[in-house]
Protein backbone atom coordinates (compact mmCIF):
# COMPACT_ATOMS: atom_id res chain seq x y z
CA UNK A 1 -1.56 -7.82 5.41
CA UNK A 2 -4.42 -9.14 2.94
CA UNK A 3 -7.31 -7.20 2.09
CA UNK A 4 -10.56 -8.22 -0.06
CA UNK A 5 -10.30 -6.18 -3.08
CA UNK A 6 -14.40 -5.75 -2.42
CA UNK A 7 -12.92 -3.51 0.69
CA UNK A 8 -10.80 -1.24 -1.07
CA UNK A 9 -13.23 -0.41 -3.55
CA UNK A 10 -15.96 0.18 -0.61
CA UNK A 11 -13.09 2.40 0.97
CA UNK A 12 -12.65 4.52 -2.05
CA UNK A 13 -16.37 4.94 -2.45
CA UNK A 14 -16.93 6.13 1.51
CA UNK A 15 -14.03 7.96 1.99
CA UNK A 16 -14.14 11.78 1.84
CA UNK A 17 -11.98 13.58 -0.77
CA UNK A 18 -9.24 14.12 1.42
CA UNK A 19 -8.87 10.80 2.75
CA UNK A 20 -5.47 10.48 2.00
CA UNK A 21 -4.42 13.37 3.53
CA UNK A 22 -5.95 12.44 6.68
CA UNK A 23 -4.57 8.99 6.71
CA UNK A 24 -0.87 10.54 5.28
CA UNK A 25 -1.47 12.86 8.62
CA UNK A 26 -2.04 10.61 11.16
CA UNK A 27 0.72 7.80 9.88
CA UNK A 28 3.21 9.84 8.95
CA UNK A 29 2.97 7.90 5.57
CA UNK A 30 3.63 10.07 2.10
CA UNK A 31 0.33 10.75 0.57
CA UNK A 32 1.44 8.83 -2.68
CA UNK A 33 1.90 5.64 -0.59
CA UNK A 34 -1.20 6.21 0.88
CA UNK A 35 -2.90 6.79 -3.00
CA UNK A 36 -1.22 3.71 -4.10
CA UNK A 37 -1.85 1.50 -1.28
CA UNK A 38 -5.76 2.19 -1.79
CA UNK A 39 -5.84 2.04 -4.99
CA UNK A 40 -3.77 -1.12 -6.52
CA UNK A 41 -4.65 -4.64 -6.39
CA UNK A 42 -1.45 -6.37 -4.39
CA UNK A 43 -0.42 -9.34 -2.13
CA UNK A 44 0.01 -7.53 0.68
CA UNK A 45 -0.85 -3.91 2.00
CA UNK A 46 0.53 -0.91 4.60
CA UNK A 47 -1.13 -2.62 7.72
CA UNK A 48 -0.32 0.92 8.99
CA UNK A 49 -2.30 2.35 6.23
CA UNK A 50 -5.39 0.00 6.04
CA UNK A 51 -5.54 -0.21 9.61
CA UNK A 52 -6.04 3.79 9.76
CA UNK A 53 -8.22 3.74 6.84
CA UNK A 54 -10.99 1.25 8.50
CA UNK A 55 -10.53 3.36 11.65
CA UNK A 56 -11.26 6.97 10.47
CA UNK A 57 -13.84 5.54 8.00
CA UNK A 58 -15.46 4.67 11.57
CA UNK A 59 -14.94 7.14 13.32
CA UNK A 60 -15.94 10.21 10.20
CA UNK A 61 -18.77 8.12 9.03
CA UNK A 62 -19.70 5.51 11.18
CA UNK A 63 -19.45 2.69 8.76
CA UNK A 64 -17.35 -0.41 8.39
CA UNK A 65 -16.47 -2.95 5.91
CA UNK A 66 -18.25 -6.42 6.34
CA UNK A 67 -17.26 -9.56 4.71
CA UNK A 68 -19.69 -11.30 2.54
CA UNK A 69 -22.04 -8.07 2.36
CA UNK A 70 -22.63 -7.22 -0.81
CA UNK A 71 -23.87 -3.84 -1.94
């Protein structure tokens, strides 16, 4: 899975402090994998992972990541 390096930093500057956690307890996915998946610049991403991210940053906050938004 791609994903816009614009959207992980948006991610990381929505997302509560225990994000990770919260995404580690609902995948099943080690925290660290979780940490690093959000964190690094890569080819291809946890589609488990970012898929969970973009739905709990809906449903805690009520936002989502647009394309071509800048802000």
């Amino acid at each position: 899975m791609k994903v816009d390096a614009r959207e992980l930093v948006f991610i990381r500057d929505n997302a509560p402090k225990n994000f990770a956690a919260l995404i580690s307890d609902t995948t099943g996915v080690p925290r660290s994998t979780v940490n690093n998946e959000l964190s690094r610049i890569k080819r291809s991403y946890n589609e488990e992972v970012i898929k969970e991210a973009r739905r709990l940053l809906k449903v805690i906050k009520g936002i989502a990541y647009e394309a071509g938004s800048q802000g």
